[in-house]
C-alpha atoms as a PDB file:
ATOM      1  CA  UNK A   1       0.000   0.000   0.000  1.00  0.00           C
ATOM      2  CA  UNK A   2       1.494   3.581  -0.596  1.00  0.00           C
ATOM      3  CA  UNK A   3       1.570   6.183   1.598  1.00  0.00           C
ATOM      4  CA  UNK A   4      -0.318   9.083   1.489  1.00  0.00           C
ATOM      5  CA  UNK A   5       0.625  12.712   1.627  1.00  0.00           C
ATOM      6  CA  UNK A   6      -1.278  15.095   3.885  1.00  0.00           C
ATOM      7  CA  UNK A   7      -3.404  16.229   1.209  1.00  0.00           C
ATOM      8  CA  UNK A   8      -4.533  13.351   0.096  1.00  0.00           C
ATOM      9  CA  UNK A   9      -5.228  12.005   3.742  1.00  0.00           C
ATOM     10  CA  UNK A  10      -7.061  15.594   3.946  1.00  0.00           C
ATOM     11  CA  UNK A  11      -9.226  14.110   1.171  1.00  0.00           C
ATOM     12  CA  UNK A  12      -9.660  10.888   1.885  1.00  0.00           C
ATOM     13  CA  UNK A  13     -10.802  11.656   5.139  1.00  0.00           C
ATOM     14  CA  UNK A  14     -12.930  14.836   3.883  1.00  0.00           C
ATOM     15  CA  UNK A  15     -15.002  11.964   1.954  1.00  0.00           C
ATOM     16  CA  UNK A  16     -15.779   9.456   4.267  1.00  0.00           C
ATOM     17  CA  UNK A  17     -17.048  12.362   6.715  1.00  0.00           C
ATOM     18  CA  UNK A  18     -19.372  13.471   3.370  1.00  0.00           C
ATOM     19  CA  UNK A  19     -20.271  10.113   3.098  1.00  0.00           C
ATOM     20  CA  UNK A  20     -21.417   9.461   6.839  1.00  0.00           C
ATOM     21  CA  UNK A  21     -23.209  12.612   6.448  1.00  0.00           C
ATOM     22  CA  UNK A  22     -25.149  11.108   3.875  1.00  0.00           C
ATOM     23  CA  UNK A  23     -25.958   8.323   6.074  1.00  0.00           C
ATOM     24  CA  UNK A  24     -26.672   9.703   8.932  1.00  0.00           C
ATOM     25  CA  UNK A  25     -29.305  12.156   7.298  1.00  0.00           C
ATOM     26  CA  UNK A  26     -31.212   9.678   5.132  1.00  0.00           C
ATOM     27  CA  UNK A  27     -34.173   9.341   7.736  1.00  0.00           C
ATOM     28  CA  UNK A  28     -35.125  12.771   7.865  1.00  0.00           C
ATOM     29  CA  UNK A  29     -34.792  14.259   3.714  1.00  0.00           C
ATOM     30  CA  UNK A  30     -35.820  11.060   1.698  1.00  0.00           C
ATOM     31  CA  UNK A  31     -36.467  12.441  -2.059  1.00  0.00           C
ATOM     32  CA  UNK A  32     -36.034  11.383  -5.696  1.00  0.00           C
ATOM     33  CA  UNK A  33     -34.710  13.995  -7.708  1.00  0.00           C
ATOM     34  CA  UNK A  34     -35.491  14.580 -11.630  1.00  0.00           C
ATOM     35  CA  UNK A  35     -38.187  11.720 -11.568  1.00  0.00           C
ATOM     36  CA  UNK A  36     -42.226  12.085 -12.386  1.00  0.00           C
ATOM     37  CA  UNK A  37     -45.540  10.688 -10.449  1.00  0.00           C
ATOM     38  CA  UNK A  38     -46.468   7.698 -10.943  1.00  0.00           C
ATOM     39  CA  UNK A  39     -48.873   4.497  -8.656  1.00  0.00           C
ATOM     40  CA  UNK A  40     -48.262   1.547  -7.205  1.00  0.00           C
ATOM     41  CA  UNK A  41     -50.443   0.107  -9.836  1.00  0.00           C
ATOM     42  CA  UNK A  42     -47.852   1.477 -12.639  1.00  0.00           C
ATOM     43  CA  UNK A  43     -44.692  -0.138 -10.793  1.00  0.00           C
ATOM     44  CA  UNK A  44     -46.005  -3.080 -10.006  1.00  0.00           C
ATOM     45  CA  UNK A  45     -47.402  -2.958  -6.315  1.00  0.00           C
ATOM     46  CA  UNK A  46     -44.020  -4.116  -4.611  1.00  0.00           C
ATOM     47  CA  UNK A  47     -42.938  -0.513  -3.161  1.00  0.00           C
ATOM     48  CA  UNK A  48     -43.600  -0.688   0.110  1.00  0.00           C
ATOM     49  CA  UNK A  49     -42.233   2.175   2.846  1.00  0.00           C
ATOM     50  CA  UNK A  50     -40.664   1.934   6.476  1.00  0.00           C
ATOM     51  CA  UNK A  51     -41.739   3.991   9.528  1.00  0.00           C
ATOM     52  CA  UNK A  52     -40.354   4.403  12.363  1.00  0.00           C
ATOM     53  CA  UNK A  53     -42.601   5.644  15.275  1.00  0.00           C
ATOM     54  CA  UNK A  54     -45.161   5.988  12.911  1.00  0.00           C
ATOM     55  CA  UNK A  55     -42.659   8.439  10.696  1.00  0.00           C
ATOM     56  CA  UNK A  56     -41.440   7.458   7.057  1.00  0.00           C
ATOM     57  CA  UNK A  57     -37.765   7.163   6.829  1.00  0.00           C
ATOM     58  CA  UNK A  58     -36.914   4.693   3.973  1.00  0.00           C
ATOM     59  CA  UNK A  59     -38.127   2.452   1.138  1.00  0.00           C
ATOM     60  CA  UNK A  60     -38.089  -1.005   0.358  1.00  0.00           C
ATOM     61  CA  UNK A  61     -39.606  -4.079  -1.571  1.00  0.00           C
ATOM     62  CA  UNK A  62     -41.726  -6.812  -0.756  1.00  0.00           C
ATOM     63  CA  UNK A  63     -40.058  -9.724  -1.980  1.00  0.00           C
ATOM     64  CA  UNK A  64     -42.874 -12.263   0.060  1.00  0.00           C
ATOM     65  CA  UNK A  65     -45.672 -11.792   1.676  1.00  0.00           C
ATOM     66  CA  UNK A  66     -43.501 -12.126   4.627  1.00  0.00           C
ATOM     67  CA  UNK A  67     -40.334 -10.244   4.003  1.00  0.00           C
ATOM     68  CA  UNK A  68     -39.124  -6.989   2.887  1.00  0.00           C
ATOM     69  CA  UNK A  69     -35.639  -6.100   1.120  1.00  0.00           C
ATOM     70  CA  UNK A  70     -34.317  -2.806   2.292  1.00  0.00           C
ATOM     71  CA  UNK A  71     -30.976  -1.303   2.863  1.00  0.00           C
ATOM     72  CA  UNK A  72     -29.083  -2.817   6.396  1.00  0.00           C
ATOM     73  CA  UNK A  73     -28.071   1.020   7.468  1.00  0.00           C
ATOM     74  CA  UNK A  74     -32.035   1.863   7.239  1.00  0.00           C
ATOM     75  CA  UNK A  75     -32.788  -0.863   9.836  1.00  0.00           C
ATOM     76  CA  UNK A  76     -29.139  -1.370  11.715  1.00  0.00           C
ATOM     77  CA  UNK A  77     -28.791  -0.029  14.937  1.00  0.00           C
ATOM     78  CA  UNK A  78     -32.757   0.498  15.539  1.00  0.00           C
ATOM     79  CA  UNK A  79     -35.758  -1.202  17.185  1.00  0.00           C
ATOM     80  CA  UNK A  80     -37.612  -3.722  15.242  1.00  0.00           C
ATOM     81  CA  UNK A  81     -40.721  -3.431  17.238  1.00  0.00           C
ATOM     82  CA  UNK A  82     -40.953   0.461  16.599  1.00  0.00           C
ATOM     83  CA  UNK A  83     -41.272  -0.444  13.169  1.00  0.00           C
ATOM     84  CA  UNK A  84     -43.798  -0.808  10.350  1.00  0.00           C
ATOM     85  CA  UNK A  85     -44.204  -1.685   6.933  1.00  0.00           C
ATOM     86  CA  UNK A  86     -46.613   0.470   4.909  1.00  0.00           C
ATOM     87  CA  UNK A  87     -47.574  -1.361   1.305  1.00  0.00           C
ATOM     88  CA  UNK A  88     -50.209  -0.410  -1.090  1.00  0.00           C
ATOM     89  CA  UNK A  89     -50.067   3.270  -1.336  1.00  0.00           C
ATOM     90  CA  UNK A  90     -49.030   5.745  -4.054  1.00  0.00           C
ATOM     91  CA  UNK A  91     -49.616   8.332  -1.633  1.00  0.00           C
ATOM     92  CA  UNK A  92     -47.946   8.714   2.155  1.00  0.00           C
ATOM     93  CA  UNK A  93     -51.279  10.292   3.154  1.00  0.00           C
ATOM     94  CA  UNK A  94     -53.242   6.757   2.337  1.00  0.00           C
ATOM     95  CA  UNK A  95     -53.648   4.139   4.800  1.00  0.00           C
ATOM     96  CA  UNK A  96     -53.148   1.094   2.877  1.00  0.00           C
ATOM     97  CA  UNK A  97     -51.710  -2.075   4.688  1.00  0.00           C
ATOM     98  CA  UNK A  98     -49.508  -1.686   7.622  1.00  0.00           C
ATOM     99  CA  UNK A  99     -47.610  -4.646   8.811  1.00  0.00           C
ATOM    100  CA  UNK A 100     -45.436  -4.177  12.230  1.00  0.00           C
ATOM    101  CA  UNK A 101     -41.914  -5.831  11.711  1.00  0.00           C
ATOM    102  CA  UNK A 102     -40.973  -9.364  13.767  1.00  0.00           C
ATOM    103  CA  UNK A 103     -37.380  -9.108  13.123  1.00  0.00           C
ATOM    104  CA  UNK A 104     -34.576  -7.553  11.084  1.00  0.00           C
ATOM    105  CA  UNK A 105     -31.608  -8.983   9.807  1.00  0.00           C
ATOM    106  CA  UNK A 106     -28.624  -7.429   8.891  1.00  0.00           C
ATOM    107  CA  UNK A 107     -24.962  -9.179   7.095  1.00  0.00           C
ATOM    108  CA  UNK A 108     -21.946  -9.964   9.875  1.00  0.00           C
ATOM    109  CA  UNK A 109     -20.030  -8.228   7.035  1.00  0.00           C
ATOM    110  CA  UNK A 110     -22.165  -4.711   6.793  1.00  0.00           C
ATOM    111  CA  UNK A 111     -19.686  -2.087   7.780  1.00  0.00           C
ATOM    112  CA  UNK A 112     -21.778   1.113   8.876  1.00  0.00           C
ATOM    113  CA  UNK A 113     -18.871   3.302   8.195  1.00  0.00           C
ATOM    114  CA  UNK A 114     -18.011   1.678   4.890  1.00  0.00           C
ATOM    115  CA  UNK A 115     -21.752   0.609   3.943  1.00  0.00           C
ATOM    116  CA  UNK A 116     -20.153  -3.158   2.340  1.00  0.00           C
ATOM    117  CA  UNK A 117     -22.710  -5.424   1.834  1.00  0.00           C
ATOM    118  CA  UNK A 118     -25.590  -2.930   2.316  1.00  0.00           C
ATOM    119  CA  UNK A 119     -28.611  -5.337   2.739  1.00  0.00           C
ATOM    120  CA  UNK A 120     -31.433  -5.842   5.327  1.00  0.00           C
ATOM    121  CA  UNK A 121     -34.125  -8.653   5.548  1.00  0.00           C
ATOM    122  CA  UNK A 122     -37.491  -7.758   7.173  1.00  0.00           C
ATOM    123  CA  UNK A 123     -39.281 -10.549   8.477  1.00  0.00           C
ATOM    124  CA  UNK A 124     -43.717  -9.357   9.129  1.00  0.00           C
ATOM    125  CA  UNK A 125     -45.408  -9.942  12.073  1.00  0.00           C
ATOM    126  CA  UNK A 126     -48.113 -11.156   9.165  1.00  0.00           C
ATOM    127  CA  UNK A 127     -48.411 -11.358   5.789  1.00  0.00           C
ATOM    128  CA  UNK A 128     -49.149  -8.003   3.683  1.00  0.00           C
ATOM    129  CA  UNK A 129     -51.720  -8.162   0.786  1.00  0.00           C
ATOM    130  CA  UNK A 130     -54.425  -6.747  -0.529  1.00  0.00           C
ATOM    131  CA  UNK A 131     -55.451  -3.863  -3.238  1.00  0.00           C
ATOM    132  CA  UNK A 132     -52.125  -2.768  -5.355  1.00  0.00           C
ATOM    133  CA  UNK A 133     -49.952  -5.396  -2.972  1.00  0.00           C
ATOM    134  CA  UNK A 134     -47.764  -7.531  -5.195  1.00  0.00           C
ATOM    135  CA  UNK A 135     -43.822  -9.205  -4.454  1.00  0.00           C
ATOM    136  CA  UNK A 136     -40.947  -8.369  -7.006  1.00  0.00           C
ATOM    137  CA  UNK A 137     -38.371 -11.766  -7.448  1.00  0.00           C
ATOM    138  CA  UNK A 138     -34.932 -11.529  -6.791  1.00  0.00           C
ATOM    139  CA  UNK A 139     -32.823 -10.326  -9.741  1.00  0.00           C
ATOM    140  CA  UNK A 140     -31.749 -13.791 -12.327  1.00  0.00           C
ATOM    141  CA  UNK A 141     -30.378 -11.980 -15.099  1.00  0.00           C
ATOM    142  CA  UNK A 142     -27.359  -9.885 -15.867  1.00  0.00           C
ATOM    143  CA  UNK A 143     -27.158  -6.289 -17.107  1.00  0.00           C
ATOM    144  CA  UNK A 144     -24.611  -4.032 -18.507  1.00  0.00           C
ATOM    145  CA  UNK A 145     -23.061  -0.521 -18.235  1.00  0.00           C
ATOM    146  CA  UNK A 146     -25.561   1.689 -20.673  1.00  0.00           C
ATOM    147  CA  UNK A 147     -28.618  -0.728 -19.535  1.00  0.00           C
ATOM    148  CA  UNK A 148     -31.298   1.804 -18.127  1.00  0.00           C
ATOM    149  CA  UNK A 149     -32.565   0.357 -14.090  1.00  0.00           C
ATOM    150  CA  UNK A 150     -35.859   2.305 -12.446  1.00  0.00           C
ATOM    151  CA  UNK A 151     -35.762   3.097  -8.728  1.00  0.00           C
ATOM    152  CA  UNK A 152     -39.364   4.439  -7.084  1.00  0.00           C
ATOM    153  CA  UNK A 153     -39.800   6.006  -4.236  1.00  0.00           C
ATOM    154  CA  UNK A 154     -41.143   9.067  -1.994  1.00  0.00           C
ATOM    155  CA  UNK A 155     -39.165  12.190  -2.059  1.00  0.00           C
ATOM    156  CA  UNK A 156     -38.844  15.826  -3.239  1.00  0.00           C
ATOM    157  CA  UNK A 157     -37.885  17.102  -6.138  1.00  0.00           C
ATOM    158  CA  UNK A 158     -35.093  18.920  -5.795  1.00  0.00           C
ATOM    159  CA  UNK A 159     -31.904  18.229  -3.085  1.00  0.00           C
ATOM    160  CA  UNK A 160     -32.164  21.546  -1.174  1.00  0.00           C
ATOM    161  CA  UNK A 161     -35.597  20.386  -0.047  1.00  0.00           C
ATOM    162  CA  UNK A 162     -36.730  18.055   3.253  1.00  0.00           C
ATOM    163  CA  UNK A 163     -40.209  17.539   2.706  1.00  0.00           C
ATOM    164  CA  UNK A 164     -41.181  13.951   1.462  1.00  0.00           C
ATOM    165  CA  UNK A 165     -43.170  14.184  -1.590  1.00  0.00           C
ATOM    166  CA  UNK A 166     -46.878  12.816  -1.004  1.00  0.00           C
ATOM    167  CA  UNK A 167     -47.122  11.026  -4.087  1.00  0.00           C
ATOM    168  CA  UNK A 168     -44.853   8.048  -5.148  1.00  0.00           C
ATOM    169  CA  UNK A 169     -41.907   9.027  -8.122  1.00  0.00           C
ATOM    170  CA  UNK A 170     -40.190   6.889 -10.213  1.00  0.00           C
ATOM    171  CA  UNK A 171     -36.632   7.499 -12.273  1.00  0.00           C
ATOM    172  CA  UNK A 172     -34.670   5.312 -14.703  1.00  0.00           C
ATOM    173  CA  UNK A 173     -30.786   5.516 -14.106  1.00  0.00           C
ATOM    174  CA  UNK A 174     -28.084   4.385 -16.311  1.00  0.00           C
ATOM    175  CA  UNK A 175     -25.240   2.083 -15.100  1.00  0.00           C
ATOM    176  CA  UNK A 176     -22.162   2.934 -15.663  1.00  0.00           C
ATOM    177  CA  UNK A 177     -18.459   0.549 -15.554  1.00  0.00           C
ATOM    178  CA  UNK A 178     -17.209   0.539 -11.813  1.00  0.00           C
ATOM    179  CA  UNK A 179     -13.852   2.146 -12.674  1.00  0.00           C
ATOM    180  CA  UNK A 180     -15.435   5.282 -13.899  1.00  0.00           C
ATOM    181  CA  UNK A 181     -17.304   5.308 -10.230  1.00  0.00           C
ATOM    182  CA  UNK A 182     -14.167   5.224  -8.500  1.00  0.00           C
ATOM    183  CA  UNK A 183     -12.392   7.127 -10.328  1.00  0.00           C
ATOM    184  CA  UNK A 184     -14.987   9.939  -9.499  1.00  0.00           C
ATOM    185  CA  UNK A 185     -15.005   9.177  -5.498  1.00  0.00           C
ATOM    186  CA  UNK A 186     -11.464   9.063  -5.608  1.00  0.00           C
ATOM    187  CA  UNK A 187     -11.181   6.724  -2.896  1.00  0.00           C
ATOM    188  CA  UNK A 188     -11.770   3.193  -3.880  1.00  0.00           C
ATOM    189  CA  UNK A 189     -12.563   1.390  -0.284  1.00  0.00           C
ATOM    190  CA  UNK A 190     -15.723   2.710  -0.461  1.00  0.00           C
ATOM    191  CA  UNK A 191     -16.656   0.589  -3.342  1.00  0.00           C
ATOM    192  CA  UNK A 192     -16.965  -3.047  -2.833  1.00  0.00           C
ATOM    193  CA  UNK A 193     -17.858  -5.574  -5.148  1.00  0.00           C
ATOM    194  CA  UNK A 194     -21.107  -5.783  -3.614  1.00  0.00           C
ATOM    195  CA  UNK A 195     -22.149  -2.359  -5.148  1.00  0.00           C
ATOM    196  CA  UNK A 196     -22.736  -0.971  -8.879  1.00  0.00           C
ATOM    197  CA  UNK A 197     -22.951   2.503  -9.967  1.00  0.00           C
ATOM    198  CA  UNK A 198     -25.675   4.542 -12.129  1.00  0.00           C
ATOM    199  CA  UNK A 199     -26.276   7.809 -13.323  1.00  0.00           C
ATOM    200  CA  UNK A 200     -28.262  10.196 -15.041  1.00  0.00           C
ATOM    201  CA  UNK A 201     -28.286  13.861 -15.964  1.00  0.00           C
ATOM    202  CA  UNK A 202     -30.255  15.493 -13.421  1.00  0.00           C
ATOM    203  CA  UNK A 203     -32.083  12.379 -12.551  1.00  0.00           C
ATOM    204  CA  UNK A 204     -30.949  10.063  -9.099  1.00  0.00           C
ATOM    205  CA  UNK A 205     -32.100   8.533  -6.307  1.00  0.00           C
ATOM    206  CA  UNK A 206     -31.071  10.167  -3.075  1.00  0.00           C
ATOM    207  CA  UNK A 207     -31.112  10.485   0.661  1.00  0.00           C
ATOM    208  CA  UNK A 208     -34.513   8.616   2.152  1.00  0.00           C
ATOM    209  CA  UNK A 209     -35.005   6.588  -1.003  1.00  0.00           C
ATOM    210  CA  UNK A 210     -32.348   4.425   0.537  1.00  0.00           C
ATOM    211  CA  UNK A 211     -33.557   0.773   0.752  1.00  0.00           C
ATOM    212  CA  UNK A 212     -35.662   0.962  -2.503  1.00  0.00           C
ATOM    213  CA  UNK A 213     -35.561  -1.053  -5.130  1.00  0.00           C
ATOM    214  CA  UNK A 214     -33.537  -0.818  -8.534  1.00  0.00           C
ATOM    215  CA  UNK A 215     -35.681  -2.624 -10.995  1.00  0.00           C
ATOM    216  CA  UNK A 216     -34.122  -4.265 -14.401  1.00  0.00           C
ATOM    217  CA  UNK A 217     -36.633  -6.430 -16.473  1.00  0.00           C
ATOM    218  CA  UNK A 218     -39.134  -6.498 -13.892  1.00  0.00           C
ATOM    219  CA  UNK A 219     -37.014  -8.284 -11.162  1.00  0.00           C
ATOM    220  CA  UNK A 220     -35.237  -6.660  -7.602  1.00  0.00           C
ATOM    221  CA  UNK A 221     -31.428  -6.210  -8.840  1.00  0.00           C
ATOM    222  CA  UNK A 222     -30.123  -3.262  -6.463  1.00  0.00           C
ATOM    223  CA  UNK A 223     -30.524  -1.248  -3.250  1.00  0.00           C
ATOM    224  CA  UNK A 224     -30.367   2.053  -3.312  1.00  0.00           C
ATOM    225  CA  UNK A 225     -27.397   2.255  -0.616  1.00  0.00           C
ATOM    226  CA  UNK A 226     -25.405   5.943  -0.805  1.00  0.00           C
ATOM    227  CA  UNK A 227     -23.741   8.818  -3.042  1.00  0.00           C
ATOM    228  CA  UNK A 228     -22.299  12.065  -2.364  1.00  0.00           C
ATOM    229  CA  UNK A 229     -24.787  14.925  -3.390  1.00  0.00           C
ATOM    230  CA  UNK A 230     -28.544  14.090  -5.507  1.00  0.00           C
ATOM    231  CA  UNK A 231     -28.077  14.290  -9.389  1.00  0.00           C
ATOM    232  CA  UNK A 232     -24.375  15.358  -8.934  1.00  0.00           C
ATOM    233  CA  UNK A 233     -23.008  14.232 -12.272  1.00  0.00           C
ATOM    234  CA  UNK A 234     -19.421  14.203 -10.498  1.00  0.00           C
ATOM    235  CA  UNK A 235     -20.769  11.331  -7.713  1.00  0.00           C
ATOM    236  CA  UNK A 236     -22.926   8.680  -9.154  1.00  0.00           C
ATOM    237  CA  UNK A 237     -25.168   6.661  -7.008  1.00  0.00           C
ATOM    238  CA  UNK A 238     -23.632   3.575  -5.468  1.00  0.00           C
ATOM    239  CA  UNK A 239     -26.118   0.170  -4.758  1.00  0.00           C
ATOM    240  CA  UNK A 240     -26.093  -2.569  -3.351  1.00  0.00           C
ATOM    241  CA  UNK A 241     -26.134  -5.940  -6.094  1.00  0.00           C
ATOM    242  CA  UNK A 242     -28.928  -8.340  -5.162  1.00  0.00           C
ATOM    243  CA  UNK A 243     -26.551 -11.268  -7.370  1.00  0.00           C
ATOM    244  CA  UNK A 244     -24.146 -10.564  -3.912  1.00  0.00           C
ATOM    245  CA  UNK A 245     -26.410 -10.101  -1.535  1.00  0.00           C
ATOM    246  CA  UNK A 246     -28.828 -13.184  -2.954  1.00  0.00           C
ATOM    247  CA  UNK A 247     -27.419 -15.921  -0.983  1.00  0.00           C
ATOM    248  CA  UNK A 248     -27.784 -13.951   2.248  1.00  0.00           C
ATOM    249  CA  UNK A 249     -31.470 -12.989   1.425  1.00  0.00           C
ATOM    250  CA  UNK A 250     -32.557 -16.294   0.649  1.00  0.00           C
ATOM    251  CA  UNK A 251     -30.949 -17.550   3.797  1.00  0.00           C
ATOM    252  CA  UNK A 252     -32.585 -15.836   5.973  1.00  0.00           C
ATOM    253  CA  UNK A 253     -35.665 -16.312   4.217  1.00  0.00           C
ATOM    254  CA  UNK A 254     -35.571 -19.621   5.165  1.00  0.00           C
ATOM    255  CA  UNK A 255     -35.022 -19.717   8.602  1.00  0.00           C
END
């Protein structure tokens, strides 16, 4: 390993306190940023949202009746019975179905500093269905850098806002090679080979939409997980893969 000079420590170090930033805000200014409207009935009824206290702080997908995919720093660290699962809503004023959680699970290899292996299993006190309920599978097929992934979610429309947007928004984001991500963070730990980058001009997923799902030909293939600004075209989003974290969903699935 080389060393580094002072200004590059400065930098280094300058980033990961960005990045923890980022992570530490994401329950309080969840938003989608250059998306449009759209319903639960036009995604496919698997967005579901996460409240805490009764409050909305992240997204995720209904992959069972039973379980929920989200992102492991949306659920790590807090209590699962202060938790619920809303499903069936295009709006965060509707009722819909509201499951409380039974239990979270979270890797022995998620680093909350580092955000490797970003993944979190909710397991439902009961099952969730009902009117614009449906599960998403887990992602079987392979993609490319240029291939266009959608991401849904709650959120404003712009990054210097906080309020949640009522109605649910929808983007499609373009993946791009992992090299030209790290190149543009600068600081390659951060990227693990359980993420993959995407981007768009003035179009991203962002702080709050964390734990939603990236969708590519209709099946759950990435977590929104972190990034370094909202529709920044210098910092591309970074997710979590679903083809890493499979084997750890399905296993605790079936426990």
């Amino acid at each position: 390993m080389r060393c580094l000079r002072s200004v590059e420590i400065f930098l280094a170090t300058f980033l990961q306190i960005l990045l923890l930033w980022r992570v530490s805000s994401q329950r309080i200014q969840p938003r989608i940023v250059g998306g449009t409207t759209t319903t639960q009935s036009a995604v496919g009824g698997y967005v579901v949202n996460l409240r805490y206290d009764g409050t909305f702080f992240c997204g995720g997908s209904l992959v069972t009746s039973m379980y929920v995919v989200t992102a492991a720093h949306c659920v790590s660290g807090y209590e699962a019975s202060r938790m619920t699962v809303q499903g069936g809503v295009s709006k965060l004023s509707e009722t819909g179905v509201i499951r409380r959680v039974a239990r979270t699970y979270v890797p022995g290899t998620y680093s909350s500093s580092r955000l490797n292996m970003d993944v979190a299993v909710i397991r439902l006190q009961s099952s969730m269905s009902g009117s614009n309920i449906a599960t998403i599978p887990l992602c079987s097929v392979q993609w490319s850098p240029g291939d266009y992934m959608r991401v849904s979610g709650w959120g404003v429309t712009q990054s210097s806002s906080t309020q949640p947007s009522n109605q649910l928004r929808t983007v499609r984001i373009q993946l791009i090679r992992k090299t030209v991500c790290q190149r543009a963070y600068q600081y390659q730990d951060t990227l693990y080979a359980s993420t993959f980058c995407a981007r768009s001009a003035g179009k991203d997923s962002c702080t709050g939409d964390s734990g939603g799902g990236v969708i590519y030909k209709n099946q759950l293939c990435g977590i929104v997980s972190w990034g370094l600004g909202c529709a920044n075209a210098n910092y591309p989003g970074v997710y979590t893969s679903i083809h890493r974290a499979r084997s750890f969903i399905v296993g605790c699935m079936n426990k």
